[in-house]
PDBML (XML) file of the C-alpha atoms, coordinates in Angstrom:
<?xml version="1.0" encoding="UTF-8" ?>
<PDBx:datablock datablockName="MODEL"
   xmlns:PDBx="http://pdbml.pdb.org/schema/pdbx-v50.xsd"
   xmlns:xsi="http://www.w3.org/2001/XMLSchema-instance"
   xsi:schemaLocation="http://pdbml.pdb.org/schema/pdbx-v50.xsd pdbx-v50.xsd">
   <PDBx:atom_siteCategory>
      <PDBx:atom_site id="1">
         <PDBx:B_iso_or_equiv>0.00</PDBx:B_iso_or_equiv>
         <PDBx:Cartn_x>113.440</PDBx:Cartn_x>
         <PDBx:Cartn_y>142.289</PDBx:Cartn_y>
         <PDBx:Cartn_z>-58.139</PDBx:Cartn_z>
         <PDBx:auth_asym_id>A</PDBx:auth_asym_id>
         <PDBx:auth_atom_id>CA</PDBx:auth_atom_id>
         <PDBx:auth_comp_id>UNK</PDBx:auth_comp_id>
         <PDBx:auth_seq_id>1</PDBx:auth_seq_id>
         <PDBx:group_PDB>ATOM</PDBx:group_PDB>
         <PDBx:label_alt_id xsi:nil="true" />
         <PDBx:label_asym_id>A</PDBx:label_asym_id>
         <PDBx:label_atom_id>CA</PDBx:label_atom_id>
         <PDBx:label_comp_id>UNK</PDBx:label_comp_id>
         <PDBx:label_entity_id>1</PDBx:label_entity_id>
         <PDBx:label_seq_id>1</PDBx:label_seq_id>
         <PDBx:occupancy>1.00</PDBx:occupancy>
         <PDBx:pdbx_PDB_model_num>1</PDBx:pdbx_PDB_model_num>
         <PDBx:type_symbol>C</PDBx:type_symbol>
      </PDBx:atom_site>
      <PDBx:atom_site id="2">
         <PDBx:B_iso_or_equiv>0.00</PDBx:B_iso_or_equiv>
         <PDBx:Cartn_x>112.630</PDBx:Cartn_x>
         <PDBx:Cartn_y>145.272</PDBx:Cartn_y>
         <PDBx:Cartn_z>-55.984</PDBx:Cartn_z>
         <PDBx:auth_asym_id>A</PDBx:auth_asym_id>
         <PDBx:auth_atom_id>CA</PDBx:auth_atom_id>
         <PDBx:auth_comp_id>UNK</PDBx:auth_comp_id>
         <PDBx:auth_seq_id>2</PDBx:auth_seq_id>
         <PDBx:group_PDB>ATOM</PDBx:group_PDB>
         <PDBx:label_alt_id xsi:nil="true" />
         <PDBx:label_asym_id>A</PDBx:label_asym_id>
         <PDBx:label_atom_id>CA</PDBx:label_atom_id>
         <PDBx:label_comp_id>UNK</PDBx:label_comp_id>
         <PDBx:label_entity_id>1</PDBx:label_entity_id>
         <PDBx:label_seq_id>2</PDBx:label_seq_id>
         <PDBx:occupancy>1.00</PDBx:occupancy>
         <PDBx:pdbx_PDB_model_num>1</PDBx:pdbx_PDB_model_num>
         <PDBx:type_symbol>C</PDBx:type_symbol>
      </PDBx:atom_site>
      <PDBx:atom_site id="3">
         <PDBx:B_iso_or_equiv>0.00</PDBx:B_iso_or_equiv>
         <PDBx:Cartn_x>109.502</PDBx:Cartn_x>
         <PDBx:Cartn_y>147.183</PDBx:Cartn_y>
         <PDBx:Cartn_z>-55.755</PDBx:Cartn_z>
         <PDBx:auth_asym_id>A</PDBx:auth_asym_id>
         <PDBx:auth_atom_id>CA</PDBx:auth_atom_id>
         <PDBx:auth_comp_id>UNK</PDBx:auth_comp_id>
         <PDBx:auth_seq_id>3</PDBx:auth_seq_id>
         <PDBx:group_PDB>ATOM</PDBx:group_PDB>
         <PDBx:label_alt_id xsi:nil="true" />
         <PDBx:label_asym_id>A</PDBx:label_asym_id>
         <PDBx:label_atom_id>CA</PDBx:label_atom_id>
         <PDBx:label_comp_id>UNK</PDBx:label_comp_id>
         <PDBx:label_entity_id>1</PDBx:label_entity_id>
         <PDBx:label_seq_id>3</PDBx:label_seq_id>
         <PDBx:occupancy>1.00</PDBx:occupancy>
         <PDBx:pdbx_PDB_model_num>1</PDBx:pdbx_PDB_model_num>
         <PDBx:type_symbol>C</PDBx:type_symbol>
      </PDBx:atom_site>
      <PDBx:atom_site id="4">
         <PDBx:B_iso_or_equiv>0.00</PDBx:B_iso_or_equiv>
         <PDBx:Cartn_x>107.930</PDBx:Cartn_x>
         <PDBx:Cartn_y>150.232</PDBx:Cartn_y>
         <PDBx:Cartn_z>-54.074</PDBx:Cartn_z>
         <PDBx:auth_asym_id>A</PDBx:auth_asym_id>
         <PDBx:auth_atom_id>CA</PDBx:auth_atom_id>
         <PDBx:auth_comp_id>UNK</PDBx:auth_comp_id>
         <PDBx:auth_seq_id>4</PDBx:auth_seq_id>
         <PDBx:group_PDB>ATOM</PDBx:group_PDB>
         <PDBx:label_alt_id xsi:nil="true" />
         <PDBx:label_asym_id>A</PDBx:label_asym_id>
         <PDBx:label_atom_id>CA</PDBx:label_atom_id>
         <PDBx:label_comp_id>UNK</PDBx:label_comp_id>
         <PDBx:label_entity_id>1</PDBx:label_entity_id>
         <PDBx:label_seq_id>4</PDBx:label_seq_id>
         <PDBx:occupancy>1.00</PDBx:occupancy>
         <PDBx:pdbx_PDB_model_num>1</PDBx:pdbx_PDB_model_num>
         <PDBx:type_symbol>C</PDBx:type_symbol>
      </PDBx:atom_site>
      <PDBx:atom_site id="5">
         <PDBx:B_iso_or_equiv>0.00</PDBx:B_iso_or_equiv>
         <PDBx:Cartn_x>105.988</PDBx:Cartn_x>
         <PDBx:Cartn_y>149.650</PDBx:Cartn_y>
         <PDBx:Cartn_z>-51.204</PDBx:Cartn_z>
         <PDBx:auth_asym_id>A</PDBx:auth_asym_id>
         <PDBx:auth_atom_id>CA</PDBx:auth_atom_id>
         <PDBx:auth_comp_id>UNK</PDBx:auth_comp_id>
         <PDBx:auth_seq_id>5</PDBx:auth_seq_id>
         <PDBx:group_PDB>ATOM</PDBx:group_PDB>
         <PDBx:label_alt_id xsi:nil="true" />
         <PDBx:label_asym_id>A</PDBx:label_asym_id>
         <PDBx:label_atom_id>CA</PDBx:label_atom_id>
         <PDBx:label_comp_id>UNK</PDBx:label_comp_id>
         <PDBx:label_entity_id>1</PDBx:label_entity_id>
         <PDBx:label_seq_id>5</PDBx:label_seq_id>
         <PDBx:occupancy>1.00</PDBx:occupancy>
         <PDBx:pdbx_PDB_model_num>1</PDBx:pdbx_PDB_model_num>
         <PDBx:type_symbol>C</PDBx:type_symbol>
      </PDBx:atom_site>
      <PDBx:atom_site id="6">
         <PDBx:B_iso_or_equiv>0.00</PDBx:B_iso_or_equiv>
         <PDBx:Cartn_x>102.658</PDBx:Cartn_x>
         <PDBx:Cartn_y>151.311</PDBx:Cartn_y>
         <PDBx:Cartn_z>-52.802</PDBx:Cartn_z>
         <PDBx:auth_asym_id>A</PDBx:auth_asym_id>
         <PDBx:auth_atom_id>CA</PDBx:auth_atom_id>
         <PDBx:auth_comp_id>UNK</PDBx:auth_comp_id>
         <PDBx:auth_seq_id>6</PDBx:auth_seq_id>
         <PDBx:group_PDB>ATOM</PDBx:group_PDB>
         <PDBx:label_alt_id xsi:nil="true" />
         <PDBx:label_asym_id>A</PDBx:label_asym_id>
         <PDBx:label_atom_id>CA</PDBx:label_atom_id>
         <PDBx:label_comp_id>UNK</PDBx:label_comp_id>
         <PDBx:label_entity_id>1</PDBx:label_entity_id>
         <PDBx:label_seq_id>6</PDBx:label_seq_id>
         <PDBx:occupancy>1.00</PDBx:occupancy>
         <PDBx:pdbx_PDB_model_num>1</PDBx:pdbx_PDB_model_num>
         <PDBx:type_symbol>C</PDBx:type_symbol>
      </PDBx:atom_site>
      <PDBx:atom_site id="7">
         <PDBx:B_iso_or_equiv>0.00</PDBx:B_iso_or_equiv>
         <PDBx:Cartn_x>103.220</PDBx:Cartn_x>
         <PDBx:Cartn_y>148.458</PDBx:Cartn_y>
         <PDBx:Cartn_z>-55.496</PDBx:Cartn_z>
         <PDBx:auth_asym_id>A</PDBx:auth_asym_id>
         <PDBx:auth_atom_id>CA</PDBx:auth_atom_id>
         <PDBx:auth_comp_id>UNK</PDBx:auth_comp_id>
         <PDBx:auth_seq_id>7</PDBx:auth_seq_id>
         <PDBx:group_PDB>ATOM</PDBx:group_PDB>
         <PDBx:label_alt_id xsi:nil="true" />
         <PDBx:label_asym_id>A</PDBx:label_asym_id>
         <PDBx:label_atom_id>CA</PDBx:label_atom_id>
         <PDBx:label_comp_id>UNK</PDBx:label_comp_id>
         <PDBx:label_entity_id>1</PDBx:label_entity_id>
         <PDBx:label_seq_id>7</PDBx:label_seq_id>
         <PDBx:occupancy>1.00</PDBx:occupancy>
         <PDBx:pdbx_PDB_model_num>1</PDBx:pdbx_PDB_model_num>
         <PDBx:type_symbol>C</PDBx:type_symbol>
      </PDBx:atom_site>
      <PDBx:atom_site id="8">
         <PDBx:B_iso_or_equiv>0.00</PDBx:B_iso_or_equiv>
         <PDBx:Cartn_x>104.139</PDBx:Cartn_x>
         <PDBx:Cartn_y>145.771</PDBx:Cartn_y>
         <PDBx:Cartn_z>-54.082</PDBx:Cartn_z>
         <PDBx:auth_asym_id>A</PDBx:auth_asym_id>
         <PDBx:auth_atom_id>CA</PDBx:auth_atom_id>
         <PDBx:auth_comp_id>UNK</PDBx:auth_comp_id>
         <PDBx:auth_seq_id>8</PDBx:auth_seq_id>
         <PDBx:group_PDB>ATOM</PDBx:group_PDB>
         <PDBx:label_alt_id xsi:nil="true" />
         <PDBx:label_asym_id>A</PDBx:label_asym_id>
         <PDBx:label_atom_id>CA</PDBx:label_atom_id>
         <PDBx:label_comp_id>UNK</PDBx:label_comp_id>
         <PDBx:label_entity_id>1</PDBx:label_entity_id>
         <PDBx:label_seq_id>8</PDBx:label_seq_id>
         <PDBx:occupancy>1.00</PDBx:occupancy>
         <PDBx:pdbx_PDB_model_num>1</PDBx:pdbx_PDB_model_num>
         <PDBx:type_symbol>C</PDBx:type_symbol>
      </PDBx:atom_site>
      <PDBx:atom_site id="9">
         <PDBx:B_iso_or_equiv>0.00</PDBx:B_iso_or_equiv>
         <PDBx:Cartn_x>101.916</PDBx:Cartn_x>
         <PDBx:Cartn_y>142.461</PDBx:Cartn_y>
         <PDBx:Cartn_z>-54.280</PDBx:Cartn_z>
         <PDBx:auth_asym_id>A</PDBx:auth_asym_id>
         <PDBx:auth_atom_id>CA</PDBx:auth_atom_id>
         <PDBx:auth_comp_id>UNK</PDBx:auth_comp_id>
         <PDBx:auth_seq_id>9</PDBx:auth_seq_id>
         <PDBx:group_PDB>ATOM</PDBx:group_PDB>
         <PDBx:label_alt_id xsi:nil="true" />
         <PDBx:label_asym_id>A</PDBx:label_asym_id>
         <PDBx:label_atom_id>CA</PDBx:label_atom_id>
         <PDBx:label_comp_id>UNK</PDBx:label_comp_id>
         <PDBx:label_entity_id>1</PDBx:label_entity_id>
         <PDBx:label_seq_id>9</PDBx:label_seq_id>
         <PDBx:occupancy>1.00</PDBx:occupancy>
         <PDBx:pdbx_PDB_model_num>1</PDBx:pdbx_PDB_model_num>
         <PDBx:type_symbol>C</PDBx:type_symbol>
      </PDBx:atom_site>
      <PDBx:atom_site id="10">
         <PDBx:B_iso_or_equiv>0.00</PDBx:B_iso_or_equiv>
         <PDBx:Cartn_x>100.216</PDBx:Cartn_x>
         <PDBx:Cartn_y>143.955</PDBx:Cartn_y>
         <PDBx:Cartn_z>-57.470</PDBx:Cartn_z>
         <PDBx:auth_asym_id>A</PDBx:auth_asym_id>
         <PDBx:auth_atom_id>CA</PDBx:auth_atom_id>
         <PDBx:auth_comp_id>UNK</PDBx:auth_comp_id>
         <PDBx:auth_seq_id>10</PDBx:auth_seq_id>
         <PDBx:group_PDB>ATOM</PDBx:group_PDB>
         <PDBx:label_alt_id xsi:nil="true" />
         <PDBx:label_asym_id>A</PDBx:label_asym_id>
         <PDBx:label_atom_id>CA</PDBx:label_atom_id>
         <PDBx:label_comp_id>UNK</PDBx:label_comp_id>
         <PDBx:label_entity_id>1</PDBx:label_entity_id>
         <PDBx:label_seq_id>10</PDBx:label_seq_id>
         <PDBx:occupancy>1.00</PDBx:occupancy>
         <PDBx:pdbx_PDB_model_num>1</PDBx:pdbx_PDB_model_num>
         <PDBx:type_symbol>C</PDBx:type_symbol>
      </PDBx:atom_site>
      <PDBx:atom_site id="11">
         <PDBx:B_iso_or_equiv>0.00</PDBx:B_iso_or_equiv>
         <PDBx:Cartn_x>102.858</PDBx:Cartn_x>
         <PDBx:Cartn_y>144.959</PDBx:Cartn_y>
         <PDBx:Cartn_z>-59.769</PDBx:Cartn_z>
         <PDBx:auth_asym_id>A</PDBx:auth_asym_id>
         <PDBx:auth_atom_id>CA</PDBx:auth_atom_id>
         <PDBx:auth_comp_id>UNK</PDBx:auth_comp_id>
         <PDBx:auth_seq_id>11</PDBx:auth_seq_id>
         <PDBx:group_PDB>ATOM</PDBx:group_PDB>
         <PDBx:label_alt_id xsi:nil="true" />
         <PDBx:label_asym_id>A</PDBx:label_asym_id>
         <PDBx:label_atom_id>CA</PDBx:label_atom_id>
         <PDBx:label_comp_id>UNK</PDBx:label_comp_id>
         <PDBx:label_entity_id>1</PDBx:label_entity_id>
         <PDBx:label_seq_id>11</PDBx:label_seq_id>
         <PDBx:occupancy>1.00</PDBx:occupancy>
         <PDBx:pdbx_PDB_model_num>1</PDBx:pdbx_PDB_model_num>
         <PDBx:type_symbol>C</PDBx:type_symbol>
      </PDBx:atom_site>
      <PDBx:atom_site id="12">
         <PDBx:B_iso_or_equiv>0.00</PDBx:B_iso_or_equiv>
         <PDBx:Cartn_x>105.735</PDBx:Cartn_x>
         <PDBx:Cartn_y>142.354</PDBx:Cartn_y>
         <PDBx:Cartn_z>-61.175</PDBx:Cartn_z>
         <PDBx:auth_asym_id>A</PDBx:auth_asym_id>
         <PDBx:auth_atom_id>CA</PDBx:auth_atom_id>
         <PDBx:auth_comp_id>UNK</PDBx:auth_comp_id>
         <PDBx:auth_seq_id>12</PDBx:auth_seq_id>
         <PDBx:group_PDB>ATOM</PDBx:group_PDB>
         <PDBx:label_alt_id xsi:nil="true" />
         <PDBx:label_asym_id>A</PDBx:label_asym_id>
         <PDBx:label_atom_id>CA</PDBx:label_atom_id>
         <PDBx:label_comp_id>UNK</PDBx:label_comp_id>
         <PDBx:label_entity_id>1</PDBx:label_entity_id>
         <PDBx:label_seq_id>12</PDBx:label_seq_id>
         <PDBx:occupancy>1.00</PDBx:occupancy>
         <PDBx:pdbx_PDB_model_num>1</PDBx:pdbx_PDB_model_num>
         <PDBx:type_symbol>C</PDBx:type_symbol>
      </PDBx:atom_site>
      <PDBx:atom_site id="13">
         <PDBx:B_iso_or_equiv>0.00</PDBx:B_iso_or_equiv>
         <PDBx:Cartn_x>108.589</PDBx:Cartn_x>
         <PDBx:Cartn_y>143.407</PDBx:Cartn_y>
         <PDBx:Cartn_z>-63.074</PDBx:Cartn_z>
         <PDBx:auth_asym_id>A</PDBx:auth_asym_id>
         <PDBx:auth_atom_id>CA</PDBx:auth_atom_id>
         <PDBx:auth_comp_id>UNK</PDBx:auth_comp_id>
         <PDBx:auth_seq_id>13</PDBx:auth_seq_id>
         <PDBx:group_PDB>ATOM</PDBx:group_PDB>
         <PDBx:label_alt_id xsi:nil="true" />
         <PDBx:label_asym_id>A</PDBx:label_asym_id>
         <PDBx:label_atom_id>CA</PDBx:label_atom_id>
         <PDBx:label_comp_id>UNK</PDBx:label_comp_id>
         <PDBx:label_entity_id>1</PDBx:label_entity_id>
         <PDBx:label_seq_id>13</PDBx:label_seq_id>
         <PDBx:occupancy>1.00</PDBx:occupancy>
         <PDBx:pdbx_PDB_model_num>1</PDBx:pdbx_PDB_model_num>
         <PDBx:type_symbol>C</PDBx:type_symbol>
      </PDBx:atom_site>
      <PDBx:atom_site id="14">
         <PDBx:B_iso_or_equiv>0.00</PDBx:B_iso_or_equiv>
         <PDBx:Cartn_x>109.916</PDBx:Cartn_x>
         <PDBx:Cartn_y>140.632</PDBx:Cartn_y>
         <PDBx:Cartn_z>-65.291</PDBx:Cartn_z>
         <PDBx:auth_asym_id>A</PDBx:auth_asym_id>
         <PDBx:auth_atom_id>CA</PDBx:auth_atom_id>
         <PDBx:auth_comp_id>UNK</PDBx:auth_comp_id>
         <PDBx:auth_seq_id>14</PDBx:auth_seq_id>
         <PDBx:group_PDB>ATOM</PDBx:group_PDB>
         <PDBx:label_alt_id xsi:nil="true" />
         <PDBx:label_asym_id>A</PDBx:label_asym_id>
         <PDBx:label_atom_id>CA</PDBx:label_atom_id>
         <PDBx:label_comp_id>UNK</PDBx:label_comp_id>
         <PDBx:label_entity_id>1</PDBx:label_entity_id>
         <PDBx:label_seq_id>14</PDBx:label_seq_id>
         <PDBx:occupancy>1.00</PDBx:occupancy>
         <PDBx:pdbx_PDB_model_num>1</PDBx:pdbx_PDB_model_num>
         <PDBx:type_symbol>C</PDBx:type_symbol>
      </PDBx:atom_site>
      <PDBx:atom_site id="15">
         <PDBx:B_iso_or_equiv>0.00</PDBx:B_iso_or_equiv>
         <PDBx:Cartn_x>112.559</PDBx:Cartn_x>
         <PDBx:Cartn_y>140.650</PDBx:Cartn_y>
         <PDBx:Cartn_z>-68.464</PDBx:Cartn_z>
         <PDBx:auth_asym_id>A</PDBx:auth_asym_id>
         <PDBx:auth_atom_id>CA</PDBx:auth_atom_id>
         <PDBx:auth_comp_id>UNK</PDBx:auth_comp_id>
         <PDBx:auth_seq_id>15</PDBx:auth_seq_id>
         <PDBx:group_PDB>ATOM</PDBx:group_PDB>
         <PDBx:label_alt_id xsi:nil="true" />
         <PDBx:label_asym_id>A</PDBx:label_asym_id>
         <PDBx:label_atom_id>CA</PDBx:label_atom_id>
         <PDBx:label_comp_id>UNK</PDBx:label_comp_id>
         <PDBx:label_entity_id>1</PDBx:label_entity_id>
         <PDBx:label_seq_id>15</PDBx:label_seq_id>
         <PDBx:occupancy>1.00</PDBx:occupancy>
         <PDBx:pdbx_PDB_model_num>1</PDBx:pdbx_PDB_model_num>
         <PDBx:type_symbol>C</PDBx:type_symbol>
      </PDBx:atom_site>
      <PDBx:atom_site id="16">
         <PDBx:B_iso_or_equiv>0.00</PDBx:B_iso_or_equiv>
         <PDBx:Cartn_x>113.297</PDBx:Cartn_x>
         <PDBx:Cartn_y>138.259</PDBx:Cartn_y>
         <PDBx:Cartn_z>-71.648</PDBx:Cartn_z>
         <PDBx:auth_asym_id>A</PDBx:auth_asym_id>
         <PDBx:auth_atom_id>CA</PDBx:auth_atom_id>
         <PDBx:auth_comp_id>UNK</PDBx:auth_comp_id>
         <PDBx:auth_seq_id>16</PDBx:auth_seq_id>
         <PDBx:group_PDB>ATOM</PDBx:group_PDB>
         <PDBx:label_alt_id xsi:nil="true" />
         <PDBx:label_asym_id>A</PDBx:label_asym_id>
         <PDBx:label_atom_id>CA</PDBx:label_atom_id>
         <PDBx:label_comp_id>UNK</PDBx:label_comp_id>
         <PDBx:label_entity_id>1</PDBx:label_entity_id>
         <PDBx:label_seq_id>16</PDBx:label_seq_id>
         <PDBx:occupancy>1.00</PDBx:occupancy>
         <PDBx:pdbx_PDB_model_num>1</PDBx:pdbx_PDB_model_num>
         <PDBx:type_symbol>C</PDBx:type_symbol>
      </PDBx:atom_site>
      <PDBx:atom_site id="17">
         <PDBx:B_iso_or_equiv>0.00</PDBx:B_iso_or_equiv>
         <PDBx:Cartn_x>117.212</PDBx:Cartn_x>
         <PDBx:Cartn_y>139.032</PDBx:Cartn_y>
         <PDBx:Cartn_z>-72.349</PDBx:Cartn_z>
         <PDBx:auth_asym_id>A</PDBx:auth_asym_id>
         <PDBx:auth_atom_id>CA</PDBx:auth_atom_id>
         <PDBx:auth_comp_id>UNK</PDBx:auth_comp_id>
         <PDBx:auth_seq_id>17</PDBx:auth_seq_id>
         <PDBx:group_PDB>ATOM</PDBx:group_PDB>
         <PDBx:label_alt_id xsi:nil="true" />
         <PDBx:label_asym_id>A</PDBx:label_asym_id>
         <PDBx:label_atom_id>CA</PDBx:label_atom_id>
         <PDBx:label_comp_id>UNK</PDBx:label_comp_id>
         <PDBx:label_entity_id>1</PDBx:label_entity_id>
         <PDBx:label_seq_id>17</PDBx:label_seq_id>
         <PDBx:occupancy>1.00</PDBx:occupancy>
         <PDBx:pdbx_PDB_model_num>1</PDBx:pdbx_PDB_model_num>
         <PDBx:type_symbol>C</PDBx:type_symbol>
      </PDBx:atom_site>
      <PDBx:atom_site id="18">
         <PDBx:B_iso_or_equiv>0.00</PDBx:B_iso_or_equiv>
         <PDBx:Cartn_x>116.657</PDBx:Cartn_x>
         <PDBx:Cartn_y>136.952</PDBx:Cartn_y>
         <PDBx:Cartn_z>-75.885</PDBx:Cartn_z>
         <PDBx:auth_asym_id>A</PDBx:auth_asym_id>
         <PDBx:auth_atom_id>CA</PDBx:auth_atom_id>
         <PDBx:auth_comp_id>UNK</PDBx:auth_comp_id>
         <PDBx:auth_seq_id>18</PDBx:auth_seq_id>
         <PDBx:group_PDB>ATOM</PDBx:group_PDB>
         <PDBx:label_alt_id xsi:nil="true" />
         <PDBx:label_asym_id>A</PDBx:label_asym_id>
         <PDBx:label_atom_id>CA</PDBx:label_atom_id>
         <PDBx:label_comp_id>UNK</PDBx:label_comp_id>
         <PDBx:label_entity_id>1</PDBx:label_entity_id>
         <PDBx:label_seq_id>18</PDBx:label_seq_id>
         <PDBx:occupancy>1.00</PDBx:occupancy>
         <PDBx:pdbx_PDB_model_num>1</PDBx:pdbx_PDB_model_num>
         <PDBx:type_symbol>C</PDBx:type_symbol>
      </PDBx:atom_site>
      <PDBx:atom_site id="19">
         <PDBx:B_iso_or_equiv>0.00</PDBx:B_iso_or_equiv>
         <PDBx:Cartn_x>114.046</PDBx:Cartn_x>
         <PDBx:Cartn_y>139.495</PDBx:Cartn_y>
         <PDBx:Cartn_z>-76.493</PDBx:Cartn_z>
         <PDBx:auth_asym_id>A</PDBx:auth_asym_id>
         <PDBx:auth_atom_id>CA</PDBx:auth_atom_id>
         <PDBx:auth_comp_id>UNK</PDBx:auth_comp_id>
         <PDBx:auth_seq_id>19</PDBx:auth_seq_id>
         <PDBx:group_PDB>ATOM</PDBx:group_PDB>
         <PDBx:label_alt_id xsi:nil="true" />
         <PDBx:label_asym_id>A</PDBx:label_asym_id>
         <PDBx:label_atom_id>CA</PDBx:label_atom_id>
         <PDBx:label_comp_id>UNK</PDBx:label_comp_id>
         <PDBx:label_entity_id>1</PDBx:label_entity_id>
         <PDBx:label_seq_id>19</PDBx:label_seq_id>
         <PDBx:occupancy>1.00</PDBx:occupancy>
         <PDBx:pdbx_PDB_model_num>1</PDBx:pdbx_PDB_model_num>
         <PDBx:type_symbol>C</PDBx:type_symbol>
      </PDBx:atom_site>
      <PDBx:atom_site id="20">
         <PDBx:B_iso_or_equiv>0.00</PDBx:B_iso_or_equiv>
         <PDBx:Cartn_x>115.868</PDBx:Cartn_x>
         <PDBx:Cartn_y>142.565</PDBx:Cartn_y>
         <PDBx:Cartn_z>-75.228</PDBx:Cartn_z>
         <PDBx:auth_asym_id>A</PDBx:auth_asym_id>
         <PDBx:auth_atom_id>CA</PDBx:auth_atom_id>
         <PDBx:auth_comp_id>UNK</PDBx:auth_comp_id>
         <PDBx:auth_seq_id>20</PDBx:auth_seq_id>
         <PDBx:group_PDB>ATOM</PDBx:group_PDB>
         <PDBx:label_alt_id xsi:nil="true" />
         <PDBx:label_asym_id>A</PDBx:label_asym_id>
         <PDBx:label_atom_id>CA</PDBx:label_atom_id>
         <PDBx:label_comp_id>UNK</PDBx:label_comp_id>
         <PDBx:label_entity_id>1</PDBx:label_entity_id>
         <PDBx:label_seq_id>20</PDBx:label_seq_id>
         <PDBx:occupancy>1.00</PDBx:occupancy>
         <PDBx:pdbx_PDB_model_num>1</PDBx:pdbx_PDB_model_num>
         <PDBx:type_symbol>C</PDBx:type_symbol>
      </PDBx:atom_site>
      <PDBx:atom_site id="21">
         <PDBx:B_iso_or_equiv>0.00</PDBx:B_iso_or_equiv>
         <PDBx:Cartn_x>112.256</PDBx:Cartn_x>
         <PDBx:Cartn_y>143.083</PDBx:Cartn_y>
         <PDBx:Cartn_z>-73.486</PDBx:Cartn_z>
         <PDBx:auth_asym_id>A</PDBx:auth_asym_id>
         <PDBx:auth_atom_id>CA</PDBx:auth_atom_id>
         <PDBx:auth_comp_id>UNK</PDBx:auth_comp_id>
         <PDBx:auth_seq_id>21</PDBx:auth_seq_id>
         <PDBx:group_PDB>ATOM</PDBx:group_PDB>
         <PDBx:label_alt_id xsi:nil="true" />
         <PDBx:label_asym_id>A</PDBx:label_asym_id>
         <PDBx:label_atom_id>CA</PDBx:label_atom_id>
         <PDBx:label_comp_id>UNK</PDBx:label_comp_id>
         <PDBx:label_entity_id>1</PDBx:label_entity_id>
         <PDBx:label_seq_id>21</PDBx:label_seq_id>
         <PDBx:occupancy>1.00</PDBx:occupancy>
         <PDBx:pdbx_PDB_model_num>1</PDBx:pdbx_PDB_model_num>
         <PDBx:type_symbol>C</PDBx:type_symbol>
      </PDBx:atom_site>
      <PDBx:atom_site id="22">
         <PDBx:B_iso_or_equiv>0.00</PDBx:B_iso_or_equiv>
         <PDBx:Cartn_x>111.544</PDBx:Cartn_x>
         <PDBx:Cartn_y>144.283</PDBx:Cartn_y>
         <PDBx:Cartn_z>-69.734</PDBx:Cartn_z>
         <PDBx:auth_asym_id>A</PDBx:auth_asym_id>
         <PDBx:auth_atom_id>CA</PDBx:auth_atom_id>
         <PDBx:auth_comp_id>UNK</PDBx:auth_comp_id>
         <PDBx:auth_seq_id>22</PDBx:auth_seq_id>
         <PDBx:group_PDB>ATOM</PDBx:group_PDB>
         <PDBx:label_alt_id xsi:nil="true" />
         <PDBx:label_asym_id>A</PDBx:label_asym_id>
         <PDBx:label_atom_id>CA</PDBx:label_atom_id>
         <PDBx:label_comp_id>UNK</PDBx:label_comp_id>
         <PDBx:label_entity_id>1</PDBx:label_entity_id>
         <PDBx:label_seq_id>22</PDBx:label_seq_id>
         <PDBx:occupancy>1.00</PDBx:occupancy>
         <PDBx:pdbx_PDB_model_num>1</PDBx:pdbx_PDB_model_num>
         <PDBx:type_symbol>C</PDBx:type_symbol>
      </PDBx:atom_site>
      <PDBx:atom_site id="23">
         <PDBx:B_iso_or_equiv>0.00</PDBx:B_iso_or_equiv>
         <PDBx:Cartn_x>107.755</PDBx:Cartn_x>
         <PDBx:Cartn_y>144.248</PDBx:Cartn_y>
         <PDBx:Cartn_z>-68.945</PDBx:Cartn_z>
         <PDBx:auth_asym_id>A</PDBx:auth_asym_id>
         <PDBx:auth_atom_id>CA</PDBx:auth_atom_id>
         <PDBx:auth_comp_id>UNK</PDBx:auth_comp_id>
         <PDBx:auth_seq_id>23</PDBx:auth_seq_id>
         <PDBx:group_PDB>ATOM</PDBx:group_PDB>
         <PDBx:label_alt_id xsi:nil="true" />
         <PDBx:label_asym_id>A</PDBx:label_asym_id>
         <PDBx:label_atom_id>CA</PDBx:label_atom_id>
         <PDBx:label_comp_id>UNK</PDBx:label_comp_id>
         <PDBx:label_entity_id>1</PDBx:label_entity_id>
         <PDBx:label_seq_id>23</PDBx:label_seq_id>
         <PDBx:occupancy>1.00</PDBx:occupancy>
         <PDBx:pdbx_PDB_model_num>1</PDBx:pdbx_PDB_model_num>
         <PDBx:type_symbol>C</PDBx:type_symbol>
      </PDBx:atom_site>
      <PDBx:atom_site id="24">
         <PDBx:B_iso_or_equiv>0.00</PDBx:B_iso_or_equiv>
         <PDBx:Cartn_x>105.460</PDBx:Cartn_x>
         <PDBx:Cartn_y>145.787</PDBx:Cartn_y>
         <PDBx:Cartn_z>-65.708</PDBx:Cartn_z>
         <PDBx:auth_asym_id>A</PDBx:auth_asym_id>
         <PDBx:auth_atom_id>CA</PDBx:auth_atom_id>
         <PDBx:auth_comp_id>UNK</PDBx:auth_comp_id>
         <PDBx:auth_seq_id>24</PDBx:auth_seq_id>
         <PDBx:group_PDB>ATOM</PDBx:group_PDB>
         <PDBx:label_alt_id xsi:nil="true" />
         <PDBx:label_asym_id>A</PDBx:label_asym_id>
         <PDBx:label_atom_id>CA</PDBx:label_atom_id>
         <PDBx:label_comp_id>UNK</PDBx:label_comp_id>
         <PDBx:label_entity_id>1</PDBx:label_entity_id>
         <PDBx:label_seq_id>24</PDBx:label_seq_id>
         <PDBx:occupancy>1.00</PDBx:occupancy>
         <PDBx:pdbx_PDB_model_num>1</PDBx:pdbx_PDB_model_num>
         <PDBx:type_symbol>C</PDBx:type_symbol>
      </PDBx:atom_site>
   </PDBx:atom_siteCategory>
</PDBx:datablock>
């Protein structure tokens, strides 16, 4: 995962591939 720096430690990006889902 990569992340801007104005987000980073407070955002997390994470995906389900089963569920075709990516979620913030």
């Amino acid at each position: 995962t990569y992340y801007a720096d104005s987000v980073k430690g407070r955002f997390t990006i994470s995906r389900d591939n089963a569920k075709n889902t990516v979620s913030l």
